[in-house]
N, C-alpha and C. Protein backbone atom coordinates (compact mmCIF):
# COMPACT_ATOMS: atom_id res chain seq x y z
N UNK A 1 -15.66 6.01 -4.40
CA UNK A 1 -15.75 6.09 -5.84
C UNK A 1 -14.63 5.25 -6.45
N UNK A 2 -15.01 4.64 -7.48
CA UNK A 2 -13.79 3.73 -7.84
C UNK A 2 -13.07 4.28 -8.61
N UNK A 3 -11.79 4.30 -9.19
CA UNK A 3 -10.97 5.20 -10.38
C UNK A 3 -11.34 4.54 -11.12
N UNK A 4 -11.19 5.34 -12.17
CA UNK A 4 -11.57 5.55 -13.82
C UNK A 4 -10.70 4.71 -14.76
N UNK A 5 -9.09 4.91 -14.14
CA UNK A 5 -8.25 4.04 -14.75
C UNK A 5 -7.80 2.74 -13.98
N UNK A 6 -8.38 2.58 -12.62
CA UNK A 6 -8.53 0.97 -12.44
C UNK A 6 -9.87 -0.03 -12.97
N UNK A 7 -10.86 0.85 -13.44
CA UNK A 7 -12.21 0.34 -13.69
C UNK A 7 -11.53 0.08 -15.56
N UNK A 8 -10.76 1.22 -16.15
CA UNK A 8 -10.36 0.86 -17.67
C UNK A 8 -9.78 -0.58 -17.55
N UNK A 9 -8.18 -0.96 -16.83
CA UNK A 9 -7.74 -1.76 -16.41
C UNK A 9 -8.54 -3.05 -16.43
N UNK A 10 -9.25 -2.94 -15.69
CA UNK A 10 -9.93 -4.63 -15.12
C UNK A 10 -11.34 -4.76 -16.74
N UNK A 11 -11.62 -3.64 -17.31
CA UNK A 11 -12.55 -3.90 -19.19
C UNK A 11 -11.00 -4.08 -19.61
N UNK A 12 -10.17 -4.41 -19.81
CA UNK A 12 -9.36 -4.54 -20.60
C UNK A 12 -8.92 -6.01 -20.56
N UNK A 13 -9.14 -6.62 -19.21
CA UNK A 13 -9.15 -8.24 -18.80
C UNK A 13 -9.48 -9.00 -19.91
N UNK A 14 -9.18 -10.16 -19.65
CA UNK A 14 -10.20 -11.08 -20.53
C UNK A 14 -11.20 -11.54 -19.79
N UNK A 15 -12.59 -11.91 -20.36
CA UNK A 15 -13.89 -12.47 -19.38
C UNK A 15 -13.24 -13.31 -18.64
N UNK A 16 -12.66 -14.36 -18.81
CA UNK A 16 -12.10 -15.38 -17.33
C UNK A 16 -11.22 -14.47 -16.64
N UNK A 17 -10.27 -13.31 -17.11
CA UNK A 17 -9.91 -12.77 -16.06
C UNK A 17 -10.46 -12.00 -14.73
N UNK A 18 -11.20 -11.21 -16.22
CA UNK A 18 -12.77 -10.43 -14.97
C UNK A 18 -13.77 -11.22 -13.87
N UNK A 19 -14.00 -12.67 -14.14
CA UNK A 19 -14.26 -14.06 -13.31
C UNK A 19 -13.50 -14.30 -12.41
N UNK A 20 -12.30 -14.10 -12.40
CA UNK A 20 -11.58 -14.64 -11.58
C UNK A 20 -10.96 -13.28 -10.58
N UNK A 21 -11.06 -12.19 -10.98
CA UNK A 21 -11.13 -10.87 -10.15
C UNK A 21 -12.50 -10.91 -9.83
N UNK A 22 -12.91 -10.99 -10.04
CA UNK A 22 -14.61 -11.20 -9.02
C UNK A 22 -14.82 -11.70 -8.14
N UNK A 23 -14.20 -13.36 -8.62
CA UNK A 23 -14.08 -13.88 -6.94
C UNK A 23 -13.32 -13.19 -6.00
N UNK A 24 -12.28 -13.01 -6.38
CA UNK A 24 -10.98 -12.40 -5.55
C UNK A 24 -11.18 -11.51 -4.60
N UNK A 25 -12.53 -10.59 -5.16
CA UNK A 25 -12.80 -9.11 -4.62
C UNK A 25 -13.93 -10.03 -3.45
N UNK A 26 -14.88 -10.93 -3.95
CA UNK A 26 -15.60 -11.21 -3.20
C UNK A 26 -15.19 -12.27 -2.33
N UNK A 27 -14.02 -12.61 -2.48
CA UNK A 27 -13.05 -13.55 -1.18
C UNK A 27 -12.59 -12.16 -0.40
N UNK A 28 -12.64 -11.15 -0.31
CA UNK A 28 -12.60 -10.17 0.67
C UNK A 28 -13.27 -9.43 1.12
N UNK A 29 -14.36 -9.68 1.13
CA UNK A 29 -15.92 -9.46 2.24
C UNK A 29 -16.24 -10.08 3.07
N UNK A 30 -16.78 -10.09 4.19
CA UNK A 30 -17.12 -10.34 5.29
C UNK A 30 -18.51 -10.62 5.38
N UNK A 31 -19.22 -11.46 6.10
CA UNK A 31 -20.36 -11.57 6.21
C UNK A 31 -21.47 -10.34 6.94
N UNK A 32 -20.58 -9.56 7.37
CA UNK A 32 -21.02 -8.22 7.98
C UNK A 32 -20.88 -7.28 7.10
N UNK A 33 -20.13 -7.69 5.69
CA UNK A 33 -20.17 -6.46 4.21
C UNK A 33 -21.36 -6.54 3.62
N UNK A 34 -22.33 -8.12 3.85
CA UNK A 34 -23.31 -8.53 3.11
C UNK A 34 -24.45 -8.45 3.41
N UNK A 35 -25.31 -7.37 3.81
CA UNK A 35 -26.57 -7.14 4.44
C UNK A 35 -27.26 -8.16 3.58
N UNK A 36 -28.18 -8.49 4.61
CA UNK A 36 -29.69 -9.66 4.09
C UNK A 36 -30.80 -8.73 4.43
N UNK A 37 -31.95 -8.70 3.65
CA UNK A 37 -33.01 -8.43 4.64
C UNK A 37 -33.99 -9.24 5.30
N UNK A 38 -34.58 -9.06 5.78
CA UNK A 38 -35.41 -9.91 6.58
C UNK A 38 -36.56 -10.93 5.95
N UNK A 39 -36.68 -10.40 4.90
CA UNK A 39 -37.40 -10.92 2.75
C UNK A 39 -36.27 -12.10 3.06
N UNK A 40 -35.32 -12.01 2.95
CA UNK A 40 -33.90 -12.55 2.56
C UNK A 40 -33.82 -13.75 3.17
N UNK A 41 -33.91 -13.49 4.66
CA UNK A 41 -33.91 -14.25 5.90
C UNK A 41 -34.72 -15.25 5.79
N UNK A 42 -36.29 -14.96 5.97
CA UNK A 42 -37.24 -15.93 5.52
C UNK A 42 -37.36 -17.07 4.88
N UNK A 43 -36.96 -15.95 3.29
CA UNK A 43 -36.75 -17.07 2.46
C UNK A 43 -35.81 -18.42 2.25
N UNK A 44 -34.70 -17.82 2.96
CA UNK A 44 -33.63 -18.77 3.16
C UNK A 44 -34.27 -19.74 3.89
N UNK A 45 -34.53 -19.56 4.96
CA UNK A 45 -34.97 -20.12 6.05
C UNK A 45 -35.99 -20.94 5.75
N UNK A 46 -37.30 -20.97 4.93
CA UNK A 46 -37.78 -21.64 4.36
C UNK A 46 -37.30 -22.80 3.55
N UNK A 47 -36.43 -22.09 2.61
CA UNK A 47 -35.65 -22.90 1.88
C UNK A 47 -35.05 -23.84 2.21
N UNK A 48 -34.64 -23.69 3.63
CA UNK A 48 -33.43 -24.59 4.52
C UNK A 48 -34.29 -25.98 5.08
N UNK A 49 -35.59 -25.21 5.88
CA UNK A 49 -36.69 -25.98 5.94
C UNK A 49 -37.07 -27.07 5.41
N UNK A 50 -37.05 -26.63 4.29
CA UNK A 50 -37.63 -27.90 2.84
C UNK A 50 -36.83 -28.79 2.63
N UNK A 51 -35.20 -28.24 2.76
CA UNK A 51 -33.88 -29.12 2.41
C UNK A 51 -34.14 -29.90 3.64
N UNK A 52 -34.57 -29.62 4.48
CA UNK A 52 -34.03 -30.71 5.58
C UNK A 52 -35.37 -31.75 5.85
N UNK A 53 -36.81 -31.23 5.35
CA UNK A 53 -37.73 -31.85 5.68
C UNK A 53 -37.65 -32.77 4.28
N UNK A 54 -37.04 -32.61 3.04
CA UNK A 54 -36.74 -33.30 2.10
C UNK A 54 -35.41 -33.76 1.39
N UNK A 55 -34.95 -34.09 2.32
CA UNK A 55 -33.58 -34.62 1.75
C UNK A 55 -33.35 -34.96 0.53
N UNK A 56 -34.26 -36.11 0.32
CA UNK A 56 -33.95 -37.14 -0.70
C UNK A 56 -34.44 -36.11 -2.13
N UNK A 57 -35.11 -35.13 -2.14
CA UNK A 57 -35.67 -34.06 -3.30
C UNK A 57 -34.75 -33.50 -3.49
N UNK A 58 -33.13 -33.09 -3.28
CA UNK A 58 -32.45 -31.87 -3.66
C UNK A 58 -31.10 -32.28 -4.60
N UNK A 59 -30.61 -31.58 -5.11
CA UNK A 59 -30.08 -32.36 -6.25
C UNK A 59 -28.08 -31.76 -6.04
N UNK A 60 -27.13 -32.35 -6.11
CA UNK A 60 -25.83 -32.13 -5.68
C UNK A 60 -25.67 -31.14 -6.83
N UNK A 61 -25.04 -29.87 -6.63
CA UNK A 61 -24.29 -29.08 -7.55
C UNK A 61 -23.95 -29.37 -8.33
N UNK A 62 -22.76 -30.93 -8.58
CA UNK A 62 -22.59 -31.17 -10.05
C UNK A 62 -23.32 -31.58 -10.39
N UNK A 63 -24.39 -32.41 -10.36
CA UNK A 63 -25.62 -32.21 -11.17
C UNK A 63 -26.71 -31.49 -11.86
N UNK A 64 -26.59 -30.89 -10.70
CA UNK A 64 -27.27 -28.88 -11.28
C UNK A 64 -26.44 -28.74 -12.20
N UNK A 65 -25.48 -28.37 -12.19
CA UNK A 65 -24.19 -27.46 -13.28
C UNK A 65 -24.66 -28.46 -14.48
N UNK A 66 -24.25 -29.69 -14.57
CA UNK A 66 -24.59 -30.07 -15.36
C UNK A 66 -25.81 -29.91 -16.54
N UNK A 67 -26.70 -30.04 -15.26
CA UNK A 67 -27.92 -29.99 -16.58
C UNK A 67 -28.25 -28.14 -16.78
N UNK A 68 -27.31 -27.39 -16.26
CA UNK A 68 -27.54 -26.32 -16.34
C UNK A 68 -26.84 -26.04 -17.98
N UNK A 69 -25.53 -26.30 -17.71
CA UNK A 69 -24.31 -26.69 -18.76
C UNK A 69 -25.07 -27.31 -20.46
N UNK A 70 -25.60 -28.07 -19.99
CA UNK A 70 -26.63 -29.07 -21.35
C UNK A 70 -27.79 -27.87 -21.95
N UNK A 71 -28.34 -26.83 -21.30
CA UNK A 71 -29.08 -25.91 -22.16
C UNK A 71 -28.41 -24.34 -22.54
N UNK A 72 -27.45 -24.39 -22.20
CA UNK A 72 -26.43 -24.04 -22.77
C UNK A 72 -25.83 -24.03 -24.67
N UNK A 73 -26.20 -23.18 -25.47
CA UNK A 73 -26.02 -24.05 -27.22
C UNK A 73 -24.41 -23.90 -27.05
C-alpha cells in the first residue's frame, strides 16, 4: 500500500517533476517486474516482423515526436 503522505508529496510536484519521478520509479524495474501476456507477445512479435520485412516503411522517433508535437495546439 503506498502512504498517504508520500502519494500527498509527489501531487504537490510540479507536472515535469511528477515526469521525471516516473521515469525514476520506472528506471527501477526489472524486466521480470513487467509481465507481458502472450496477446502481448504476439503482437510484438508481429510487429517486429513487419519492421524487419519493411525497413524502408518505419519512421525514426524524432520524426514521430515531431509530427506528433505539430497536432499538438
Amino acid at each position: 500500500m503506498i502512504d498517504q503522505s508520500l502519494l500527498a508529496k509527489v501531487a504537490s510536484l510540479s507536472p515535469a517533476d511528477r515526469l521525471e519521478l516516473i521515469g525514476a520509479v520506472w528506471d527501477t524495474l526489472t524486466p521480470d517486474d513487467l509481465p507481458v501476456t502472450d496477446a502481448e507477445k504476439a503482437l510484438l512479435d508481429a510487429r517486429l516482423a513487419d519492421m524487419r520485412s519493411k525497413p524502408d516503411d518505419q519512421s525514426p522517433w524524432p520524426d514521430v515526436k515531431a509530427r506528433l508535437e505539430r497536432l499538438l495546439p
